[in-house]
PDB file of N, CA and C in Angstrom:
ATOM      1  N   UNK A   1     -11.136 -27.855  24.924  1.00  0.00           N
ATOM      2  CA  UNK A   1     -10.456 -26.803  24.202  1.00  0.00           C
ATOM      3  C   UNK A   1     -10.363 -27.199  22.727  1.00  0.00           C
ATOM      4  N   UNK A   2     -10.697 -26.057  21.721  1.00  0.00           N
ATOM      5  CA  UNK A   2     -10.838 -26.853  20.568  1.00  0.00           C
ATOM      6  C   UNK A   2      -9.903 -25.910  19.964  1.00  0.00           C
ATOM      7  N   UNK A   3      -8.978 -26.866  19.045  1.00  0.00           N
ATOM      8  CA  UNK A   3      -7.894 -26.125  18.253  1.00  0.00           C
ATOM      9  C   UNK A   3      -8.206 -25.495  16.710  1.00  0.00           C
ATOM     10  N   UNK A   4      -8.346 -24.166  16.578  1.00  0.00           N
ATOM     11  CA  UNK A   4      -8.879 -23.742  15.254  1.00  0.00           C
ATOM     12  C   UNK A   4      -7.170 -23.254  14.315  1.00  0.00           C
ATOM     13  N   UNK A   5      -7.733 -24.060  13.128  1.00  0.00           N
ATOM     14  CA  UNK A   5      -6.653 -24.420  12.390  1.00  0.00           C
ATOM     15  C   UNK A   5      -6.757 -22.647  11.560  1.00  0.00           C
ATOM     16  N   UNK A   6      -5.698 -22.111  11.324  1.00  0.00           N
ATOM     17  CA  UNK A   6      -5.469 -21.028  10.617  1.00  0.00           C
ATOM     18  C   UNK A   6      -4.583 -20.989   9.387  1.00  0.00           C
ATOM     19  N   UNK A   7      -4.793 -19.768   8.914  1.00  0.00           N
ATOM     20  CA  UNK A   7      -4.900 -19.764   6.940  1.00  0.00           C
ATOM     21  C   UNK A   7      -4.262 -18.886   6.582  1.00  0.00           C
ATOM     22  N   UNK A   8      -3.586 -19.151   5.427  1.00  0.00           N
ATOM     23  CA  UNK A   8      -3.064 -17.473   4.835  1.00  0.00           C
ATOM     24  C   UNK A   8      -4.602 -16.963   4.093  1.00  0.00           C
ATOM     25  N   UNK A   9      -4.498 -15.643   3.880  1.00  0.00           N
ATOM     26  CA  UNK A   9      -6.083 -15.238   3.905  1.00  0.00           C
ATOM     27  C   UNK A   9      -5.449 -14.215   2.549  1.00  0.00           C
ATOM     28  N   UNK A  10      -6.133 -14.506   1.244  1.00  0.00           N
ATOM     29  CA  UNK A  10      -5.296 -13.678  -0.110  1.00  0.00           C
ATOM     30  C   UNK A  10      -6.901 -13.568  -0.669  1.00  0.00           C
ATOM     31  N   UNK A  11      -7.256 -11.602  -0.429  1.00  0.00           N
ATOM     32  CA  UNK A  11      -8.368 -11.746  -0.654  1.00  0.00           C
ATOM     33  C   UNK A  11      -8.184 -10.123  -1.604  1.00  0.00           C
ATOM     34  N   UNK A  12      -9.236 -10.383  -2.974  1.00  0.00           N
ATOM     35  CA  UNK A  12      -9.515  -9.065  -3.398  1.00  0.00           C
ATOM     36  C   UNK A  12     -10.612  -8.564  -3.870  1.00  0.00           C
ATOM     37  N   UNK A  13     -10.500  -7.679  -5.210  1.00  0.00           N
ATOM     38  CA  UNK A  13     -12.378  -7.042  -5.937  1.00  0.00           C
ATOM     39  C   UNK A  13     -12.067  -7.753  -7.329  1.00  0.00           C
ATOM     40  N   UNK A  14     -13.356  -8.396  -7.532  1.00  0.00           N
ATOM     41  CA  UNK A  14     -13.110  -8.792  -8.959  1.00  0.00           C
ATOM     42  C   UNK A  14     -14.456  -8.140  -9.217  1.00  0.00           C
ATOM     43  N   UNK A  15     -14.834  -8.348 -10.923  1.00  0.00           N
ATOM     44  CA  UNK A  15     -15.794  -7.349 -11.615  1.00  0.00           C
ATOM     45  C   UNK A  15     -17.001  -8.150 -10.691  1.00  0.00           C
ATOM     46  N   UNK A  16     -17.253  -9.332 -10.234  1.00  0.00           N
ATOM     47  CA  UNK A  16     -18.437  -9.944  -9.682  1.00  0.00           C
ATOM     48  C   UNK A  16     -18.754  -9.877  -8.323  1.00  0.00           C
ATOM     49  N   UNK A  17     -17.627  -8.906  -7.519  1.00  0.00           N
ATOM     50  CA  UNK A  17     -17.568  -8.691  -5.876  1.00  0.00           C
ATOM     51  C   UNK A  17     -16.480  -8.949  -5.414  1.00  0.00           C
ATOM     52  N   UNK A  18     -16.266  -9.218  -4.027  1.00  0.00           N
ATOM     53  CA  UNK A  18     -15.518  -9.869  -3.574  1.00  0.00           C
ATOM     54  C   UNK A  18     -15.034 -10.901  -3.315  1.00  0.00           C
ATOM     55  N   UNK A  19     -13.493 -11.394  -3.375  1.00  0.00           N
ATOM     56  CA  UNK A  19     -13.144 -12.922  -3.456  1.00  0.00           C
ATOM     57  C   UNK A  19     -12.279 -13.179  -2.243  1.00  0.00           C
ATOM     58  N   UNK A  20     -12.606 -13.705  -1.773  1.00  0.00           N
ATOM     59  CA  UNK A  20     -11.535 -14.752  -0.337  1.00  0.00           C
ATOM     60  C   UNK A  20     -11.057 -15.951  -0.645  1.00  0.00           C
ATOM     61  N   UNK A  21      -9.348 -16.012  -0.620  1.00  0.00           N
ATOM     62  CA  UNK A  21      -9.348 -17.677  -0.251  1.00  0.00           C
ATOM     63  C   UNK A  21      -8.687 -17.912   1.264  1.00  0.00           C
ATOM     64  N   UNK A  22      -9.015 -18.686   1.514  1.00  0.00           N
ATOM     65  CA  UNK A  22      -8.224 -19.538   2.983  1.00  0.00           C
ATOM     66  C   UNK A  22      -7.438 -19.998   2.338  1.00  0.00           C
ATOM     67  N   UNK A  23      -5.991 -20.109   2.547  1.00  0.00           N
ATOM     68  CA  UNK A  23      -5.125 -21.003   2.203  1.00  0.00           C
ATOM     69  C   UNK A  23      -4.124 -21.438   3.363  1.00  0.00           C
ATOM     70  N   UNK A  24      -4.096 -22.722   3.337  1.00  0.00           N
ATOM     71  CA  UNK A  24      -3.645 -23.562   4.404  1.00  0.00           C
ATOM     72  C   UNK A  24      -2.126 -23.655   4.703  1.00  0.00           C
ATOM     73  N   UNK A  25      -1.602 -23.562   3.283  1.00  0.00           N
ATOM     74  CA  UNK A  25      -0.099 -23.536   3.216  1.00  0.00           C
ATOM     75  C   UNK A  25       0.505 -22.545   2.500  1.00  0.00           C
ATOM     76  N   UNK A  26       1.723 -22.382   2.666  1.00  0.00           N
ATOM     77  CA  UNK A  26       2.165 -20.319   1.717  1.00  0.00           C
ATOM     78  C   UNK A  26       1.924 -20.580   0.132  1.00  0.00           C
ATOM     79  N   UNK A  27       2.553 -21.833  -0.014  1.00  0.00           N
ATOM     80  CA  UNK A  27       2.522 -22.158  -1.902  1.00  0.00           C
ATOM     81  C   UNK A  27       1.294 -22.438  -2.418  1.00  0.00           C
ATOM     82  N   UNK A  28       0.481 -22.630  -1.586  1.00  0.00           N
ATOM     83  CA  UNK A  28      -0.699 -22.454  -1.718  1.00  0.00           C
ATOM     84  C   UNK A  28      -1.618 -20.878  -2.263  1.00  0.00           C
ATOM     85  N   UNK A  29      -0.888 -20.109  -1.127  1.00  0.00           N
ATOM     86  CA  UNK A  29      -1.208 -18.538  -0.951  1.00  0.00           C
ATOM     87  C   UNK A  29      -0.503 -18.376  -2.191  1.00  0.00           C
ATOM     88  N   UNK A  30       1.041 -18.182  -2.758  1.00  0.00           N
ATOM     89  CA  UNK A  30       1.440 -18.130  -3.515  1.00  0.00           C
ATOM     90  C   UNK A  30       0.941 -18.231  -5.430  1.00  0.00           C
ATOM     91  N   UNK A  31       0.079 -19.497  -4.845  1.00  0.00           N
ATOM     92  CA  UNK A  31      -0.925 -20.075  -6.077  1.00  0.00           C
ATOM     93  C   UNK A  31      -2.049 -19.130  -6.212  1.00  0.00           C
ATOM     94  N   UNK A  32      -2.873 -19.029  -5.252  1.00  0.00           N
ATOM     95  CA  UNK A  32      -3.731 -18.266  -5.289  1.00  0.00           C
ATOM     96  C   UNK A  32      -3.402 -16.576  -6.063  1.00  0.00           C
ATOM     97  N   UNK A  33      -2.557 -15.953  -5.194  1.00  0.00           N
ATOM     98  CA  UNK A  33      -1.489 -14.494  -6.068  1.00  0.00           C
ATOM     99  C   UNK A  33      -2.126 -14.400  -7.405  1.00  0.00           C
ATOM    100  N   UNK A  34      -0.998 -15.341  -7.873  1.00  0.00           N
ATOM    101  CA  UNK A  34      -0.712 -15.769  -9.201  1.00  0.00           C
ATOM    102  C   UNK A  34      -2.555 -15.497 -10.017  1.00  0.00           C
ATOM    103  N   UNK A  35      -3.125 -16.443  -9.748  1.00  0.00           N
ATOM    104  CA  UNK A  35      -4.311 -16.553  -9.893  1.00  0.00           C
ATOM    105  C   UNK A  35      -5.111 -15.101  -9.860  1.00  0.00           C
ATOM    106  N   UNK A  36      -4.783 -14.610  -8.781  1.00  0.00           N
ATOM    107  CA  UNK A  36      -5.556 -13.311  -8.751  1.00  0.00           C
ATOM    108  C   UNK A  36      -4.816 -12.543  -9.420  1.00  0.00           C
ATOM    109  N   UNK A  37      -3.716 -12.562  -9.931  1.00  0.00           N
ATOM    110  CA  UNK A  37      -2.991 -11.146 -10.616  1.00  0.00           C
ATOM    111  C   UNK A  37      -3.508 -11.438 -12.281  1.00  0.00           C
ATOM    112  N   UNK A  38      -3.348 -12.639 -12.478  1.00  0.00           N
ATOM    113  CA  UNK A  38      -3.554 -13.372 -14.231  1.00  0.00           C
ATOM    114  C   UNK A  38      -4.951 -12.941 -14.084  1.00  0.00           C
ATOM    115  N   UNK A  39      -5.982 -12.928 -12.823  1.00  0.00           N
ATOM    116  CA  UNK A  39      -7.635 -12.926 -13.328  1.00  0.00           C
ATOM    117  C   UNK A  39      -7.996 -11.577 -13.007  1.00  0.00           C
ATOM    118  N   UNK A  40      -6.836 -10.335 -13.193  1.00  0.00           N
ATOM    119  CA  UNK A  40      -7.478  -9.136 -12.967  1.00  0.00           C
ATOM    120  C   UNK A  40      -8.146  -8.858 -11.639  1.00  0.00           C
ATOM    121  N   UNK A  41      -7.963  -9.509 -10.853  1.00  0.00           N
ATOM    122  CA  UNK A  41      -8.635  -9.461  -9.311  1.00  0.00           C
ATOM    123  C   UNK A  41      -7.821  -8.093  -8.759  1.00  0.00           C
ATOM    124  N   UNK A  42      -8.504  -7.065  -8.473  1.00  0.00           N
ATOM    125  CA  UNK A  42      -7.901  -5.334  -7.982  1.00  0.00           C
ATOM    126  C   UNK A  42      -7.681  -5.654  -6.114  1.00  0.00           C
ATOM    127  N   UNK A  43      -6.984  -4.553  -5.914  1.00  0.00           N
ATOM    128  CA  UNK A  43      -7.011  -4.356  -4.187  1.00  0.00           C
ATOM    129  C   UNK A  43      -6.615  -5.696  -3.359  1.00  0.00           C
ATOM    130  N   UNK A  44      -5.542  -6.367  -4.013  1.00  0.00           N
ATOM    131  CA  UNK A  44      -5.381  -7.709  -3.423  1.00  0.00           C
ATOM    132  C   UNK A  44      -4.636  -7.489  -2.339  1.00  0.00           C
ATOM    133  N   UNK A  45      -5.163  -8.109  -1.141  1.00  0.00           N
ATOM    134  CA  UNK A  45      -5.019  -7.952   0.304  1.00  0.00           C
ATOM    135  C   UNK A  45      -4.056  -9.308   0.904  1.00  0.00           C
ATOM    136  N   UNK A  46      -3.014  -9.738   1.708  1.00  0.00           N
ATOM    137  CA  UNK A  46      -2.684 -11.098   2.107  1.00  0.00           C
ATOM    138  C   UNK A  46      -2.286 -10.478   3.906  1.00  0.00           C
ATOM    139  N   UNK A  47      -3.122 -11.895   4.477  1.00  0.00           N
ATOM    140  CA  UNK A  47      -2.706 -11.824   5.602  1.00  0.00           C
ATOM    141  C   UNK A  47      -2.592 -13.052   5.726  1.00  0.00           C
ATOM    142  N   UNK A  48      -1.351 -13.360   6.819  1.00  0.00           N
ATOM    143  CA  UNK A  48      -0.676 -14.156   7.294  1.00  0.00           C
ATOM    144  C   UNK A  48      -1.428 -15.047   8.771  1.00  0.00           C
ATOM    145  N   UNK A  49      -0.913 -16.517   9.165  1.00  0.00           N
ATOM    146  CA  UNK A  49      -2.016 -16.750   9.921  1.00  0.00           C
ATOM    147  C   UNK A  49      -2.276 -16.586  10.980  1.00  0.00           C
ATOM    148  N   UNK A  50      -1.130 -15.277  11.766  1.00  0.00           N
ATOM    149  CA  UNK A  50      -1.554 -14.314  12.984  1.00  0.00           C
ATOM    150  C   UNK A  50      -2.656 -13.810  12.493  1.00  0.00           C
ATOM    151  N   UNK A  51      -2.603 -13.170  11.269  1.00  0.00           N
ATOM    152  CA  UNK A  51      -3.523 -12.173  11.046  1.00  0.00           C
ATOM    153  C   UNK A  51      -3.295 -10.675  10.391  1.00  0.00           C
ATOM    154  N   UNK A  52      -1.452 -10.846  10.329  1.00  0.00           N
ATOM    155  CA  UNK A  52      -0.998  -9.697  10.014  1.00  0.00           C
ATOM    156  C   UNK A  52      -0.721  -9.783   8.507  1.00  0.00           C
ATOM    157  N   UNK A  53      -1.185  -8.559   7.737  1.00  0.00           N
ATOM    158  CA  UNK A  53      -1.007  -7.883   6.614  1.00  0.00           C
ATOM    159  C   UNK A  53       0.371  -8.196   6.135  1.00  0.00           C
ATOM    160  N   UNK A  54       0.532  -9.069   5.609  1.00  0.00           N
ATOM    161  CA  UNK A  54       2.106  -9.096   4.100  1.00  0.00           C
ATOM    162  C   UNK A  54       1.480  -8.322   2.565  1.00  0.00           C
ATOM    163  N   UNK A  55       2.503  -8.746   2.367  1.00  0.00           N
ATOM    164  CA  UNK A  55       3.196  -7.448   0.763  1.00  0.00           C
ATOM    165  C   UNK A  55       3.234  -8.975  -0.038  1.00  0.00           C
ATOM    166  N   UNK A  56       2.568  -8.963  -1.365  1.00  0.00           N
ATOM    167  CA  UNK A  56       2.952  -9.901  -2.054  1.00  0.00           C
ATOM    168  C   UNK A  56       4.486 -10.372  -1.875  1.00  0.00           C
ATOM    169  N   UNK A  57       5.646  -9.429  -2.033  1.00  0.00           N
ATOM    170  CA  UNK A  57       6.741 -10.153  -1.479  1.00  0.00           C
ATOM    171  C   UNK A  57       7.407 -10.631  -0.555  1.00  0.00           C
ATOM    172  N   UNK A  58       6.553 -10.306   0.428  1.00  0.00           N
ATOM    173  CA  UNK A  58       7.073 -11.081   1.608  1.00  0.00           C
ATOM    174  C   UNK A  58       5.857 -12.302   1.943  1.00  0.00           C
ATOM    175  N   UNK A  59       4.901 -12.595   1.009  1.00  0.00           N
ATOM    176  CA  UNK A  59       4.799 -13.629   0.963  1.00  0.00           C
ATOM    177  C   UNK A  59       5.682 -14.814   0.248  1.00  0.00           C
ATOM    178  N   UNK A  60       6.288 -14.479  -1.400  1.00  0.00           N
ATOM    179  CA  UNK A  60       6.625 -14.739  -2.207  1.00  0.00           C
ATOM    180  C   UNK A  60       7.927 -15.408  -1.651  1.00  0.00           C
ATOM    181  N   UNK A  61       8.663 -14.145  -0.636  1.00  0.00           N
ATOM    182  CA  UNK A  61       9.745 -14.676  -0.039  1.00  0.00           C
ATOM    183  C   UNK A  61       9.780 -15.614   1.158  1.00  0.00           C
ATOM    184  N   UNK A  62       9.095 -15.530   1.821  1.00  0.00           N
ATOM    185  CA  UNK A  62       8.572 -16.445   2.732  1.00  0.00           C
ATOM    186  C   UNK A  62       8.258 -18.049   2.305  1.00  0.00           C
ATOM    187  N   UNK A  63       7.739 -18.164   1.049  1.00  0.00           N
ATOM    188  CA  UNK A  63       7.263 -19.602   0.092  1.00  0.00           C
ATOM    189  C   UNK A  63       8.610 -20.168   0.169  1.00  0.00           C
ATOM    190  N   UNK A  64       9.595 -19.354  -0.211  1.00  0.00           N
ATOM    191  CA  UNK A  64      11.155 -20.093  -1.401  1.00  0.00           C
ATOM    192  C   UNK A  64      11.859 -20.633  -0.011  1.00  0.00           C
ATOM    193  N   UNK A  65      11.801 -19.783   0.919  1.00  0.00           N
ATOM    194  CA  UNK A  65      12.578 -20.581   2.379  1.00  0.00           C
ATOM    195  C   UNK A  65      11.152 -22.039   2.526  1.00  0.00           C
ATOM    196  N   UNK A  66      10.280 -22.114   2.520  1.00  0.00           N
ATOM    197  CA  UNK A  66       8.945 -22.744   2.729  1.00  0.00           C
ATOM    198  C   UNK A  66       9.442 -24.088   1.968  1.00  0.00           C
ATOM    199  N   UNK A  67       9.993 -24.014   0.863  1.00  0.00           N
ATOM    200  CA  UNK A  67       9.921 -25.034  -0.094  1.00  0.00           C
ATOM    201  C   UNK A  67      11.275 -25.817  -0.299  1.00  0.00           C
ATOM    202  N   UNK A  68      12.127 -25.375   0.518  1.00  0.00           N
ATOM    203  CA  UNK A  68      13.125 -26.266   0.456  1.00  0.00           C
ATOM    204  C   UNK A  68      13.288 -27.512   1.672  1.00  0.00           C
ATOM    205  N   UNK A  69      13.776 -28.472   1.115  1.00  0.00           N
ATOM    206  CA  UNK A  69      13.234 -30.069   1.804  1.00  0.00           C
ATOM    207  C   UNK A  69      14.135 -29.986   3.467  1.00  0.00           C
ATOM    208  N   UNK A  70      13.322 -30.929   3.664  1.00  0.00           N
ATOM    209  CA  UNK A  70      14.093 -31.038   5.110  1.00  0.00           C
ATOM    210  C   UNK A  70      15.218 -32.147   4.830  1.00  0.00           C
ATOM    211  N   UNK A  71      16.264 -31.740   5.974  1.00  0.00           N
ATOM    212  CA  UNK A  71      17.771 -32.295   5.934  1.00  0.00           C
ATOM    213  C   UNK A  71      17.030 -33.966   5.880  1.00  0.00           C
ATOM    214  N   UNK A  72      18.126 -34.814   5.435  1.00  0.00           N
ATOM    215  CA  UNK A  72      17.267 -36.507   6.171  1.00  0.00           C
ATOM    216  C   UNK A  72      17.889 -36.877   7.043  1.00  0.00           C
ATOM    217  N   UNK A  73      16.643 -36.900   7.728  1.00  0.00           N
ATOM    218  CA  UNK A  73      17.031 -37.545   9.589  1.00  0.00           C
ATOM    219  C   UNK A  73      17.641 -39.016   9.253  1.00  0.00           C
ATOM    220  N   UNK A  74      17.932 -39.797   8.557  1.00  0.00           N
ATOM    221  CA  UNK A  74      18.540 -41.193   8.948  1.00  0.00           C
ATOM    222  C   UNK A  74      19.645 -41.125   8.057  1.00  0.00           C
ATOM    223  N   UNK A  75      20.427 -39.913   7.755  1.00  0.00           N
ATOM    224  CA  UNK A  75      21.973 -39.731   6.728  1.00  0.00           C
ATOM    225  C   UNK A  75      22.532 -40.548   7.170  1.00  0.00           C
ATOM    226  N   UNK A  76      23.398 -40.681   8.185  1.00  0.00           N
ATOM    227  CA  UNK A  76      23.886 -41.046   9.113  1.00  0.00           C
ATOM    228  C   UNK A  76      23.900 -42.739   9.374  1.00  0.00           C
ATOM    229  N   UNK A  77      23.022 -43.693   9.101  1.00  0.00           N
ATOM    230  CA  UNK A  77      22.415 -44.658   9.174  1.00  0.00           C
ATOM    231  C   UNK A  77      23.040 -45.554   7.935  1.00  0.00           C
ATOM    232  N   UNK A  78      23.164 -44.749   6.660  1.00  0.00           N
ATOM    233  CA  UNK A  78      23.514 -45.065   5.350  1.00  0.00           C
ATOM    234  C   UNK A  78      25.127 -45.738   5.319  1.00  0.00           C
TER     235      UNK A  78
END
């Protein structure tokens, strides 16, 4: 059984065709956005790594919960 690793998928039209990225992690996807909104990239599409269609902001919002650190497991220890 082979495990296929999945992507946020932030894809649109630029003047040279079409652009896809795979992105592995949301701040990643997030990066990419950014990238496509600053490079004029039209019809920008994001799917999530079911496969389902997000809204730039519910990617955006999805990142900020994404990016805050985990509690530390050995507090307690100190």
């Amino acid at each position: 059984m082979t495990q296929q690793r999945r992507f946020y998928i932030v894809k649109g039209k630029a003047s040279h065709g079409s652009v896809t990225h795979l992105c592995p992690t949301v701040s990643i996807a997030i990066d990419t956005l950014k990238r496509f909104r600053q490079g004029a990239v039209q019809d920008i599409q994001i799917f999530d790594p079911n496969g389902d269609a997000m809204s730039p902001n519910d990617l955006e919002a999805s990142g900020t919960g994404a990016e805050k650190p985990e509690p530390a497991a050995f507090a307690d220890h100190i």
